[in-house]
PDB file of N, CA and C in Angstrom:
ATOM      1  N   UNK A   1    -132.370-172.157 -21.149  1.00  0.00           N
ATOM      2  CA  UNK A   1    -132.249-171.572 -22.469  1.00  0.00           C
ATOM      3  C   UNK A   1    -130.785-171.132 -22.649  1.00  0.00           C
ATOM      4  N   UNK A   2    -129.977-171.580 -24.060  1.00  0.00           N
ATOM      5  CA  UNK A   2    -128.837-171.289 -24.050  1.00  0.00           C
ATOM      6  C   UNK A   2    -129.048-169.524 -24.815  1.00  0.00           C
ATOM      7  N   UNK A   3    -127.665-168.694 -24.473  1.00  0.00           N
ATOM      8  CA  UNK A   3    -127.981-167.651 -24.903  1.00  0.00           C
ATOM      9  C   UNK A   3    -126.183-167.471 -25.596  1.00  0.00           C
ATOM     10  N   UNK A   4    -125.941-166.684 -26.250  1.00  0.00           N
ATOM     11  CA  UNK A   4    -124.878-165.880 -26.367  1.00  0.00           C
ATOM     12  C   UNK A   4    -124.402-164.697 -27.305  1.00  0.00           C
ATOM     13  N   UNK A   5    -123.297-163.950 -26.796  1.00  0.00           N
ATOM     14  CA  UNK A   5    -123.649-162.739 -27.267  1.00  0.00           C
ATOM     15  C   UNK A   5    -122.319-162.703 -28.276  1.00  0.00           C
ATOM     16  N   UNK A   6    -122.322-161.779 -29.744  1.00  0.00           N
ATOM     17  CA  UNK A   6    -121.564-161.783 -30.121  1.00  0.00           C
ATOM     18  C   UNK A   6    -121.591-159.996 -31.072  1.00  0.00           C
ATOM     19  N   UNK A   7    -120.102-160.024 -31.163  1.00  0.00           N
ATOM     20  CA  UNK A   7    -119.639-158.475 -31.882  1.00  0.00           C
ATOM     21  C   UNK A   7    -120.021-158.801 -33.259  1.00  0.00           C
ATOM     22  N   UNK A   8    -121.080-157.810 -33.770  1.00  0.00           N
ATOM     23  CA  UNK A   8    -121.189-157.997 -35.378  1.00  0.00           C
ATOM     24  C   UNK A   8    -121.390-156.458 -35.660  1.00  0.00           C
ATOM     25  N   UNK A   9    -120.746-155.795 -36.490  1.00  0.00           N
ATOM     26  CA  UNK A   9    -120.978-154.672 -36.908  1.00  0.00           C
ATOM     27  C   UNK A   9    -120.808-153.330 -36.214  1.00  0.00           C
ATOM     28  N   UNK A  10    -119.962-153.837 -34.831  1.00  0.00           N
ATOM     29  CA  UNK A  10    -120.168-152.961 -33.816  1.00  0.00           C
ATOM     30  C   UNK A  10    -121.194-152.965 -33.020  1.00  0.00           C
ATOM     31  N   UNK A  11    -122.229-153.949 -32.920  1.00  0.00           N
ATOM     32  CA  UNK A  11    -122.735-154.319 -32.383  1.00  0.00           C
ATOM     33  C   UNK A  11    -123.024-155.305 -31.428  1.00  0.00           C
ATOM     34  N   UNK A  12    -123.375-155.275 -30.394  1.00  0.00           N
ATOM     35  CA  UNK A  12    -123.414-156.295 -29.378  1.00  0.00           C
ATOM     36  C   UNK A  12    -124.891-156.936 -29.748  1.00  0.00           C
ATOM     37  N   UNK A  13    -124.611-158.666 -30.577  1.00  0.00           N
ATOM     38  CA  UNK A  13    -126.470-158.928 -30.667  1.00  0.00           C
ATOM     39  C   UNK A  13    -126.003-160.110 -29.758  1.00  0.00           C
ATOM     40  N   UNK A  14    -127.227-160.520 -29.280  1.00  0.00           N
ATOM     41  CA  UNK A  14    -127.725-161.504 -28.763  1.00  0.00           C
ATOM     42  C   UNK A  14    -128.318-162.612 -28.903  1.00  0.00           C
ATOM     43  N   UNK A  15    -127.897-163.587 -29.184  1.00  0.00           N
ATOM     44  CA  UNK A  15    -128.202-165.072 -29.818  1.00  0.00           C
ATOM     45  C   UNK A  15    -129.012-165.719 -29.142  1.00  0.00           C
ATOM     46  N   UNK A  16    -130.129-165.909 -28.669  1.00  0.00           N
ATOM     47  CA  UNK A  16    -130.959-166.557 -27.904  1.00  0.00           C
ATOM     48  C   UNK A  16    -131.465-168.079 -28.394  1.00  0.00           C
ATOM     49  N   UNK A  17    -131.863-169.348 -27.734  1.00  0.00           N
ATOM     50  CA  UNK A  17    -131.903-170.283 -28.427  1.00  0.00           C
ATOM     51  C   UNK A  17    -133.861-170.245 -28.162  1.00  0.00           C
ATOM     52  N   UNK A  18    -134.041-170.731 -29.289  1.00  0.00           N
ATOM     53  CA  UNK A  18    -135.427-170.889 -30.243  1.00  0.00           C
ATOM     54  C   UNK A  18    -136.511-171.824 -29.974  1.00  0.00           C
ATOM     55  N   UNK A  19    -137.750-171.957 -29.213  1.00  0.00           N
ATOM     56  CA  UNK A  19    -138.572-172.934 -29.674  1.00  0.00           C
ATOM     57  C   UNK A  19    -138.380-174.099 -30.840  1.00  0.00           C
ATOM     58  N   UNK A  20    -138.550-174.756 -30.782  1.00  0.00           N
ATOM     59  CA  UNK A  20    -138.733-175.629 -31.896  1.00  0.00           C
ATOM     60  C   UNK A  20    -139.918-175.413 -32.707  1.00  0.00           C
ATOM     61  N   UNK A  21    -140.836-174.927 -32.850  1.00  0.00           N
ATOM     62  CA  UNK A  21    -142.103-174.039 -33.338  1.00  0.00           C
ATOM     63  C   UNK A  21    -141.463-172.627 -33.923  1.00  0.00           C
ATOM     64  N   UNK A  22    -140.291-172.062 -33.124  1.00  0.00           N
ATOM     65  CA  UNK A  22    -140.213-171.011 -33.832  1.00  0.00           C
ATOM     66  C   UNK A  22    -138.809-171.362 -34.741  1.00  0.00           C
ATOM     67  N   UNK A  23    -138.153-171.868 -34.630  1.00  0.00           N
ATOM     68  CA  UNK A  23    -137.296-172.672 -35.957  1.00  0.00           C
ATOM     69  C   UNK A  23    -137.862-173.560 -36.952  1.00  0.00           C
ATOM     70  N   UNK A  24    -139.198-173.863 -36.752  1.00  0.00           N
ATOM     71  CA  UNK A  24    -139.332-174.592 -37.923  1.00  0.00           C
ATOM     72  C   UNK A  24    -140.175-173.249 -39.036  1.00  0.00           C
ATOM     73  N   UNK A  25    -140.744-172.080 -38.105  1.00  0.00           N
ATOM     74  CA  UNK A  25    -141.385-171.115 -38.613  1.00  0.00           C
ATOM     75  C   UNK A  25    -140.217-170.408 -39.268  1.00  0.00           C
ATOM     76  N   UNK A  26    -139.022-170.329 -38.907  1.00  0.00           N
ATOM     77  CA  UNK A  26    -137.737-169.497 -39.394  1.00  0.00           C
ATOM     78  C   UNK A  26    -137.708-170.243 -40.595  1.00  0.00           C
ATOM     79  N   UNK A  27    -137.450-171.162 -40.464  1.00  0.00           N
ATOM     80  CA  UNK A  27    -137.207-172.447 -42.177  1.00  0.00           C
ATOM     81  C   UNK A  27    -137.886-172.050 -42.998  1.00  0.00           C
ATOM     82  N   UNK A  28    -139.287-171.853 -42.871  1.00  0.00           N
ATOM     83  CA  UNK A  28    -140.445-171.716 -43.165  1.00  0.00           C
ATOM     84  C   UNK A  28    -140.102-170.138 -44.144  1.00  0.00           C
ATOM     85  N   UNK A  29    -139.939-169.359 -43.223  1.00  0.00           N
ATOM     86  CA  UNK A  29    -139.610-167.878 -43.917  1.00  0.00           C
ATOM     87  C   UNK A  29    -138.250-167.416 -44.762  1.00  0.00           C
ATOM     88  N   UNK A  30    -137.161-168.518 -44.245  1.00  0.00           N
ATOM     89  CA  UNK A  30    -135.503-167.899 -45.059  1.00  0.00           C
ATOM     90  C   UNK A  30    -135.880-168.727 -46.433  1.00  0.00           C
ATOM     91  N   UNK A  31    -136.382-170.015 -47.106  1.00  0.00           N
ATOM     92  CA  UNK A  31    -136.526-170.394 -48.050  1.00  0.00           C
ATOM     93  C   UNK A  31    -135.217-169.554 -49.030  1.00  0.00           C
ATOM     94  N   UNK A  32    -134.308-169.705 -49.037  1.00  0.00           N
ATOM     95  CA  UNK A  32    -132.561-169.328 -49.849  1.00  0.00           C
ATOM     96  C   UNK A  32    -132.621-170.353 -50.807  1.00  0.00           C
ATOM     97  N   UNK A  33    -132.561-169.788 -51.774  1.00  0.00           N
ATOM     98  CA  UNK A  33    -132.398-169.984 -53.051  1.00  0.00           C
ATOM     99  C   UNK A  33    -130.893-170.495 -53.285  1.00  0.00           C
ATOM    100  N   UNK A  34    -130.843-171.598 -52.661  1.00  0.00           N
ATOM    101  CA  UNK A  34    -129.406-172.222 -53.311  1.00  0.00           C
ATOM    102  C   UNK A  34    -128.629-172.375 -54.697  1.00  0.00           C
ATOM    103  N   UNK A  35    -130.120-172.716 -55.153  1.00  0.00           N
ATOM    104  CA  UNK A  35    -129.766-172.740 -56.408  1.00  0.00           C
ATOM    105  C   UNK A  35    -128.850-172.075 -57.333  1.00  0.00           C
ATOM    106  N   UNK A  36    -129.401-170.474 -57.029  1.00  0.00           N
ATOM    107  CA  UNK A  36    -128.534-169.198 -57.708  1.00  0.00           C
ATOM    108  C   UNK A  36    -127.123-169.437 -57.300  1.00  0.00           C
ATOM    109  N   UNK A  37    -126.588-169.789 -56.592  1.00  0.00           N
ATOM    110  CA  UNK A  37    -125.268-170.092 -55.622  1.00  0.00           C
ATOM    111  C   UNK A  37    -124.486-171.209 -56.920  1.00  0.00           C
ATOM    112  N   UNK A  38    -125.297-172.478 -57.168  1.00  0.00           N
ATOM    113  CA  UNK A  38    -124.259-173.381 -57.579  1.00  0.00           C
ATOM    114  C   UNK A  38    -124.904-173.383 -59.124  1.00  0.00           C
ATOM    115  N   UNK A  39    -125.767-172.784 -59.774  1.00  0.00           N
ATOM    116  CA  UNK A  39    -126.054-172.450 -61.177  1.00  0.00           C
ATOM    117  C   UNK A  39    -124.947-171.074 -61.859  1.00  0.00           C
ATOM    118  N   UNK A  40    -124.324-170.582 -60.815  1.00  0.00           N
ATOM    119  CA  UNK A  40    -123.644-169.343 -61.265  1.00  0.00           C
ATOM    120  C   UNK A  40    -122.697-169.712 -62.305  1.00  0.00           C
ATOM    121  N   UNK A  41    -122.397-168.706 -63.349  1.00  0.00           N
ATOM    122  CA  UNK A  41    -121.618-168.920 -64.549  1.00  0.00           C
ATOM    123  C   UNK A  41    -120.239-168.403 -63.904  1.00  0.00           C
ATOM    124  N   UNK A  42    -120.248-167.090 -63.234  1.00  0.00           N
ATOM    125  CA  UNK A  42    -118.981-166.508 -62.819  1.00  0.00           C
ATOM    126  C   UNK A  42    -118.964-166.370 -61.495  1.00  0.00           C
ATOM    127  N   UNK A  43    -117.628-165.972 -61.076  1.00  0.00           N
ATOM    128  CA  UNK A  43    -117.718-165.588 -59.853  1.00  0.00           C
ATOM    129  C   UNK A  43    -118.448-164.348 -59.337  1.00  0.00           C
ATOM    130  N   UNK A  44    -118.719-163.477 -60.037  1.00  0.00           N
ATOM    131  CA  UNK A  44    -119.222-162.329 -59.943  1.00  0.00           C
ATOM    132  C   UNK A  44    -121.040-162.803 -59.537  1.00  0.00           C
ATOM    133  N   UNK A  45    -121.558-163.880 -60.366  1.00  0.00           N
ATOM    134  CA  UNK A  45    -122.639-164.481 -60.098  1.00  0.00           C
ATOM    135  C   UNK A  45    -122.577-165.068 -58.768  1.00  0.00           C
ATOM    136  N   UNK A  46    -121.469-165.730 -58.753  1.00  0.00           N
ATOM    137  CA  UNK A  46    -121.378-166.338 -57.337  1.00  0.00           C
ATOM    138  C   UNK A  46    -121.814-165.584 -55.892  1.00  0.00           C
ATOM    139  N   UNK A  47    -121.077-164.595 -56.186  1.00  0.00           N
ATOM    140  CA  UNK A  47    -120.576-162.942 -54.972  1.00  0.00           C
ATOM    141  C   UNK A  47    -121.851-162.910 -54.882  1.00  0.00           C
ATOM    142  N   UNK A  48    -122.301-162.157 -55.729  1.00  0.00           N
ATOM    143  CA  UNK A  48    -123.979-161.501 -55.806  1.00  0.00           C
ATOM    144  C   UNK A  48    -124.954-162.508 -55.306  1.00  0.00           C
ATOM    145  N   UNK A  49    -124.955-163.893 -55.585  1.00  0.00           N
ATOM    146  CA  UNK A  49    -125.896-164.839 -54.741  1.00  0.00           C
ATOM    147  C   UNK A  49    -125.668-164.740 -53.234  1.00  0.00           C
ATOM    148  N   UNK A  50    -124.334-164.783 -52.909  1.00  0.00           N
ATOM    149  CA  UNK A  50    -124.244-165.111 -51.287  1.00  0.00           C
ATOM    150  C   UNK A  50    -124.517-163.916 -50.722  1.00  0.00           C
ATOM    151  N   UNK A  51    -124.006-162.620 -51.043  1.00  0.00           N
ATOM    152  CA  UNK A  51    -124.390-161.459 -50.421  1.00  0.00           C
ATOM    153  C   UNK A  51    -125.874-161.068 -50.461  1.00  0.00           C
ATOM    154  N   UNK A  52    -126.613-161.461 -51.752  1.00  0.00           N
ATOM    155  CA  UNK A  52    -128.063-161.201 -51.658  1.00  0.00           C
ATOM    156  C   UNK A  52    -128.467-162.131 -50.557  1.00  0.00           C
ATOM    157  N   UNK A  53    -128.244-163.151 -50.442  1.00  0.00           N
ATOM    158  CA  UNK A  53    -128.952-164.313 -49.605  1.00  0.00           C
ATOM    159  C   UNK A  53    -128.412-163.972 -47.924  1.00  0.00           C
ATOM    160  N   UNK A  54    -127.357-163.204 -47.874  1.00  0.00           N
ATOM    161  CA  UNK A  54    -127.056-162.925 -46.560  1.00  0.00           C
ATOM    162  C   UNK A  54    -127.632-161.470 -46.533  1.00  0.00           C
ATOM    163  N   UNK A  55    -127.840-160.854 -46.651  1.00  0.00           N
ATOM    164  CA  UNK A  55    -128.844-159.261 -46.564  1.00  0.00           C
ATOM    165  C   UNK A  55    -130.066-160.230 -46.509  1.00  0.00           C
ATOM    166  N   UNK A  56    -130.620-160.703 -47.538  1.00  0.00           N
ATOM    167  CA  UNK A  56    -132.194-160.835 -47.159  1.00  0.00           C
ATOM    168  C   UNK A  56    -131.874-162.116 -45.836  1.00  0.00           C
ATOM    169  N   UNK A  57    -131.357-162.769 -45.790  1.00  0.00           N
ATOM    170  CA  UNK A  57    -132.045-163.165 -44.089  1.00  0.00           C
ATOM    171  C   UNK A  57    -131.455-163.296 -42.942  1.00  0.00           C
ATOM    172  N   UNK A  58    -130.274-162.761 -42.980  1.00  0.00           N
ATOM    173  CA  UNK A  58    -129.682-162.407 -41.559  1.00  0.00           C
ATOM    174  C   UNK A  58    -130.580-161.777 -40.964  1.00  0.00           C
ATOM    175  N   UNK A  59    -130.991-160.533 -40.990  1.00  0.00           N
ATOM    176  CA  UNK A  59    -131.908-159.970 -40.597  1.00  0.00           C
ATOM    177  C   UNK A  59    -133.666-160.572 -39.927  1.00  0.00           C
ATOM    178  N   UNK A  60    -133.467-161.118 -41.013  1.00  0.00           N
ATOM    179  CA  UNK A  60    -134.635-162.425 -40.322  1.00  0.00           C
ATOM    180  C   UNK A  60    -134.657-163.385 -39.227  1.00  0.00           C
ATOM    181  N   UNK A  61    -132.823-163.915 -38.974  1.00  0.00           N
ATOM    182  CA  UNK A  61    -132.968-164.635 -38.416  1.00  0.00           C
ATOM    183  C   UNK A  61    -132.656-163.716 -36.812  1.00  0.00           C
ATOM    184  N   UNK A  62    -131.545-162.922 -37.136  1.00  0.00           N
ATOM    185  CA  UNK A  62    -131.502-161.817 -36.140  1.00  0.00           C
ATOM    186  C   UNK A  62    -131.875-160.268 -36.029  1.00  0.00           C
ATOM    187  N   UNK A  63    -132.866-160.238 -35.588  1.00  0.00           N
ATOM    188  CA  UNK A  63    -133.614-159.084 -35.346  1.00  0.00           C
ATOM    189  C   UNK A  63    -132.855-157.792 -34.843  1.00  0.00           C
ATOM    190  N   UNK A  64    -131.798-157.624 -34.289  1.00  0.00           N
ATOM    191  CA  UNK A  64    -130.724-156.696 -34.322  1.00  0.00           C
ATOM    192  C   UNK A  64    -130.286-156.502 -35.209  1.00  0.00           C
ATOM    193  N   UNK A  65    -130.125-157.317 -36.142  1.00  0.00           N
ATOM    194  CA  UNK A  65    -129.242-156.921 -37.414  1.00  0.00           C
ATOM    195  C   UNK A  65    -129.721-156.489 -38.477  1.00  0.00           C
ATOM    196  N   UNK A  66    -129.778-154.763 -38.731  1.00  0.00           N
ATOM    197  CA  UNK A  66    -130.463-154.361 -39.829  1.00  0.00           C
ATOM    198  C   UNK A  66    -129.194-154.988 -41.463  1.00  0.00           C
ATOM    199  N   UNK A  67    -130.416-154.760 -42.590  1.00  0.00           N
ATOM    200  CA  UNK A  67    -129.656-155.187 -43.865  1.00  0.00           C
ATOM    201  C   UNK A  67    -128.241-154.157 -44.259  1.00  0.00           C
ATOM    202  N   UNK A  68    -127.923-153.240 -43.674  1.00  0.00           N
ATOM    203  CA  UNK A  68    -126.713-152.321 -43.526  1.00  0.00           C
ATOM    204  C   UNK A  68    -126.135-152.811 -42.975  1.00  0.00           C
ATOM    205  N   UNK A  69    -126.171-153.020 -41.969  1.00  0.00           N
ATOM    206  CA  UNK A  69    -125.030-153.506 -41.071  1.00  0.00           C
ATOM    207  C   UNK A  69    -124.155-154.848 -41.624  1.00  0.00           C
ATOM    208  N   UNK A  70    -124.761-155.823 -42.481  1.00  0.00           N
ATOM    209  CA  UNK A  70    -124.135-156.687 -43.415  1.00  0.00           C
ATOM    210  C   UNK A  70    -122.943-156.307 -44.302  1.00  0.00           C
ATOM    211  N   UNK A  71    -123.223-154.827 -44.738  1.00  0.00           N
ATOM    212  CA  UNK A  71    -122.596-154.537 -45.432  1.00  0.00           C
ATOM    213  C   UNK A  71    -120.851-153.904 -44.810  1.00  0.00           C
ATOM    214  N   UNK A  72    -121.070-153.442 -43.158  1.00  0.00           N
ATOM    215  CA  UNK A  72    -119.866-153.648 -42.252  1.00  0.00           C
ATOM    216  C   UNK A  72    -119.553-154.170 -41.475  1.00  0.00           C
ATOM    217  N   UNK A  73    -119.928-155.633 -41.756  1.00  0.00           N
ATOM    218  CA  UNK A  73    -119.527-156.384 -41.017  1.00  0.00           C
ATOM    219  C   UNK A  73    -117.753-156.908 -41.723  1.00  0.00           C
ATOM    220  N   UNK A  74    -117.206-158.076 -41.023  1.00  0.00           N
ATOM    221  CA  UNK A  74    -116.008-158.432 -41.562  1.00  0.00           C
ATOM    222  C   UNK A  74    -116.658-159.912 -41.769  1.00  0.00           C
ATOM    223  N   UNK A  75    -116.612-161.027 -42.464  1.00  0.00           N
ATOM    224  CA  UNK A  75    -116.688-161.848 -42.912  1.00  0.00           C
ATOM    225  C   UNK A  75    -116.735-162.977 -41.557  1.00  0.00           C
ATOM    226  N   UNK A  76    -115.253-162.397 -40.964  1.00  0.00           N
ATOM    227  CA  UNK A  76    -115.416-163.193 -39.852  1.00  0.00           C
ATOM    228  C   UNK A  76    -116.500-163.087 -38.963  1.00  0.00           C
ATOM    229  N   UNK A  77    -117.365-162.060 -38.610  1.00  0.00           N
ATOM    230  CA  UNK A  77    -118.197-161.519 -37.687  1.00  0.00           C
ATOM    231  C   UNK A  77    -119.448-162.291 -38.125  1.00  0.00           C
ATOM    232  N   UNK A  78    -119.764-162.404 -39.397  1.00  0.00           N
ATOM    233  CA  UNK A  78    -120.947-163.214 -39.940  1.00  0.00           C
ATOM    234  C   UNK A  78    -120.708-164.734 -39.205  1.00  0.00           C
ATOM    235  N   UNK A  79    -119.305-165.172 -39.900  1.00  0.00           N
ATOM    236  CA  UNK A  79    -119.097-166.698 -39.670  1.00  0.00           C
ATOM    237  C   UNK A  79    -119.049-167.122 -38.033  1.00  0.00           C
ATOM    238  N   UNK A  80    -118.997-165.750 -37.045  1.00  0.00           N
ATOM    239  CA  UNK A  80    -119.177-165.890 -35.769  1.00  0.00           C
ATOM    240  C   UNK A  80    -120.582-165.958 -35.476  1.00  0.00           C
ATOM    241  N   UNK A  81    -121.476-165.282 -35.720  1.00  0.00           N
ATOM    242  CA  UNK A  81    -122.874-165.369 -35.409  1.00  0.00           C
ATOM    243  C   UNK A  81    -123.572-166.291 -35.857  1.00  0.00           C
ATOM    244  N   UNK A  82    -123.293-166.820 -37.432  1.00  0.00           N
ATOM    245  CA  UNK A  82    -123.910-167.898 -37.548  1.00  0.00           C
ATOM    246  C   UNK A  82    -123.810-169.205 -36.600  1.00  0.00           C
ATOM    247  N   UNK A  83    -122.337-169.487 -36.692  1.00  0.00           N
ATOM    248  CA  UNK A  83    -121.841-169.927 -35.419  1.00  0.00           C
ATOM    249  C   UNK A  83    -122.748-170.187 -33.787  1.00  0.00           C
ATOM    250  N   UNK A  84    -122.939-169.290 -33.969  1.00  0.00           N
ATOM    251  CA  UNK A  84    -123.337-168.492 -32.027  1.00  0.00           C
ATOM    252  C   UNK A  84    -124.793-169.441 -32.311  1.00  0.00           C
ATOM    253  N   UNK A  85    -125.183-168.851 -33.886  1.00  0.00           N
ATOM    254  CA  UNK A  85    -126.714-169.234 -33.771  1.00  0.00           C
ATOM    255  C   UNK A  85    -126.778-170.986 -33.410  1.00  0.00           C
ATOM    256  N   UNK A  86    -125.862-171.214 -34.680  1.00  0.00           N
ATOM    257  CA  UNK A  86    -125.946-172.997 -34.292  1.00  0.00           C
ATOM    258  C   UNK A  86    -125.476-173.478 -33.372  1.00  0.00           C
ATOM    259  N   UNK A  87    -124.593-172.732 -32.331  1.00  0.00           N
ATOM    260  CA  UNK A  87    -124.092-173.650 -30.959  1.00  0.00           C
ATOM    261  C   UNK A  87    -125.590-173.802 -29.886  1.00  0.00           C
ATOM    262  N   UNK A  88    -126.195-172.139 -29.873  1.00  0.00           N
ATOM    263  CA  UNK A  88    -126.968-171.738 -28.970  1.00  0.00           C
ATOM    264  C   UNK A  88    -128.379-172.679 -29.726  1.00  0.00           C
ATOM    265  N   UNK A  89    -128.804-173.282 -30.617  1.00  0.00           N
ATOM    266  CA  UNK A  89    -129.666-174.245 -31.003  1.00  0.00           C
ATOM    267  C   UNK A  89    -129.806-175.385 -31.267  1.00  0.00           C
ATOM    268  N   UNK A  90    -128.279-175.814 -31.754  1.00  0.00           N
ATOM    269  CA  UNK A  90    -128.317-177.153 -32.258  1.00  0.00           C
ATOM    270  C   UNK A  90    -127.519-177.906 -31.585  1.00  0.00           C
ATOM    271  N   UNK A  91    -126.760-177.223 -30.544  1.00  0.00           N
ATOM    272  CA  UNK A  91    -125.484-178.333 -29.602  1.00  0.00           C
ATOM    273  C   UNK A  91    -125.782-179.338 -29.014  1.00  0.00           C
ATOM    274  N   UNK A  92    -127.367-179.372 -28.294  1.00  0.00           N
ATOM    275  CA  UNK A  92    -128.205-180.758 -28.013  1.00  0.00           C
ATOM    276  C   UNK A  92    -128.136-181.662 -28.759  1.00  0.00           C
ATOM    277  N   UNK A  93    -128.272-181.514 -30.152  1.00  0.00           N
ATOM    278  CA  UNK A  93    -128.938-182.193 -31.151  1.00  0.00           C
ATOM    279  C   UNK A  93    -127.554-183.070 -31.709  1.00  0.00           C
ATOM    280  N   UNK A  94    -126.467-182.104 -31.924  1.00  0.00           N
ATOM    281  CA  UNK A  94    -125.184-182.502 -31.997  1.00  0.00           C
ATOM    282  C   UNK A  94    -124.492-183.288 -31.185  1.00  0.00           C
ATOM    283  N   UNK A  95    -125.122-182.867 -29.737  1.00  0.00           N
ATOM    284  CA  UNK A  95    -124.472-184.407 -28.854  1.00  0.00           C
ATOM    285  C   UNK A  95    -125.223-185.349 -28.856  1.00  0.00           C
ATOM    286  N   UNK A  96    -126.718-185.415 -29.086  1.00  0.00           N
ATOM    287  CA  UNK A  96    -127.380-186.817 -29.477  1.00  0.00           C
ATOM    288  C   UNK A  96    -127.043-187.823 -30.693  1.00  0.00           C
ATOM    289  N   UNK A  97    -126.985-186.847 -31.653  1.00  0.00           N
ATOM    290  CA  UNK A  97    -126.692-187.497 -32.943  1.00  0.00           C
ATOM    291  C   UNK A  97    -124.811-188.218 -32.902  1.00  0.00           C
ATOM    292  N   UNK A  98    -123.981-187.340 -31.787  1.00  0.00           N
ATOM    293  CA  UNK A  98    -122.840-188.329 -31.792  1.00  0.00           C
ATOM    294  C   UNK A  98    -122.946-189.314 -30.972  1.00  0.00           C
ATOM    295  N   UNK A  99    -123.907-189.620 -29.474  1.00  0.00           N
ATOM    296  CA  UNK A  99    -123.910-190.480 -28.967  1.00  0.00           C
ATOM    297  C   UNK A  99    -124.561-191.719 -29.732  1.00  0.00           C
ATOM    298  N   UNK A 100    -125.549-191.300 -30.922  1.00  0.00           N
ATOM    299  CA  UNK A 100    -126.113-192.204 -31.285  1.00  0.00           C
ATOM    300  C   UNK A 100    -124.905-193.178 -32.631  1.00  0.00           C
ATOM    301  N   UNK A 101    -124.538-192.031 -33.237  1.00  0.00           N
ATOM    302  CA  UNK A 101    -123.230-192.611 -34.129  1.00  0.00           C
ATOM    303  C   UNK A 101    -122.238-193.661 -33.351  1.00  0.00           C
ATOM    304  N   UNK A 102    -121.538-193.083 -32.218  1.00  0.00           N
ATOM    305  CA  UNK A 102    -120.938-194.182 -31.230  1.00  0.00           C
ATOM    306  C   UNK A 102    -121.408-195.256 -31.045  1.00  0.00           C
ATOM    307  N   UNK A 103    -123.054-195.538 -31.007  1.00  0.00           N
ATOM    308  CA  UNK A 103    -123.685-196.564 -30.291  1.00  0.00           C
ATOM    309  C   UNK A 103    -123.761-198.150 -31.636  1.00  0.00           C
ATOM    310  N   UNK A 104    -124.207-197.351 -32.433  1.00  0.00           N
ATOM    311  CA  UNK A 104    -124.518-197.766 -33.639  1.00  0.00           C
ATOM    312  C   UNK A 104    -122.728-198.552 -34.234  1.00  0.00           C
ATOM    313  N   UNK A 105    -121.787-197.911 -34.225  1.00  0.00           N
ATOM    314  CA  UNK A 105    -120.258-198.218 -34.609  1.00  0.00           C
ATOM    315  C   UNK A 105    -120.036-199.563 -33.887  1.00  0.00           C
ATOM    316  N   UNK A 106    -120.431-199.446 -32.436  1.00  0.00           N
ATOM    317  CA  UNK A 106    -120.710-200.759 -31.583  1.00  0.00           C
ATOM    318  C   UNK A 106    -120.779-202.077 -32.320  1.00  0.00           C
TER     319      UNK A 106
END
């Protein structure tokens, strides 16, 4: 199991990698409304989509991270954990899908 740990909020969370049962159950529950994101008239619409959509499911996806703590985090600290999340889940998947791209270029 890949794991890793990262600084968010002053916090030390812990990125653990996921069942495949329990990532498809995560999908299942963040359902993010993209939409609001690229229907926005202003930027102000814009702001308010991504910050609502990051309060409601950071928290979901990491259980350390209450919906406050979003609010002190630094931008970078988000773009690190998300990060953490997709190395520690999807880096398998990422080296299959390039070995298979290579094979295929053949």
């Amino acid at each position: 199991m890949r794991v890793k740990t990262v600084e968010f909020a002053g916090k030390k969370i812990t990125v653990r990698e996921m069942k495949i049962k329990e990532l498809n159950a995560l999908a299942d529950k963040l359902g993010v409304e993209f939409d609001k994101v690229f229907k926005a008239e202003n930027t102000d619409d814009v702001k308010t989509a991504l910050i609502t959509a990051l309060k409601d499911n950071i928290p979901k996806i990491f259980n350390d991270v209450a919906e406050g703590d979003i609010d002190e985090a630094y931008p970078s600290e988000i773009e690190e954990l998300i990060r953490a999340f997709i190395d520690v889940n999807f880096f398998g998947v990422k080296k299959v899908l390039t070995s298979m791209a290579q094979l295929q270029a053949r």
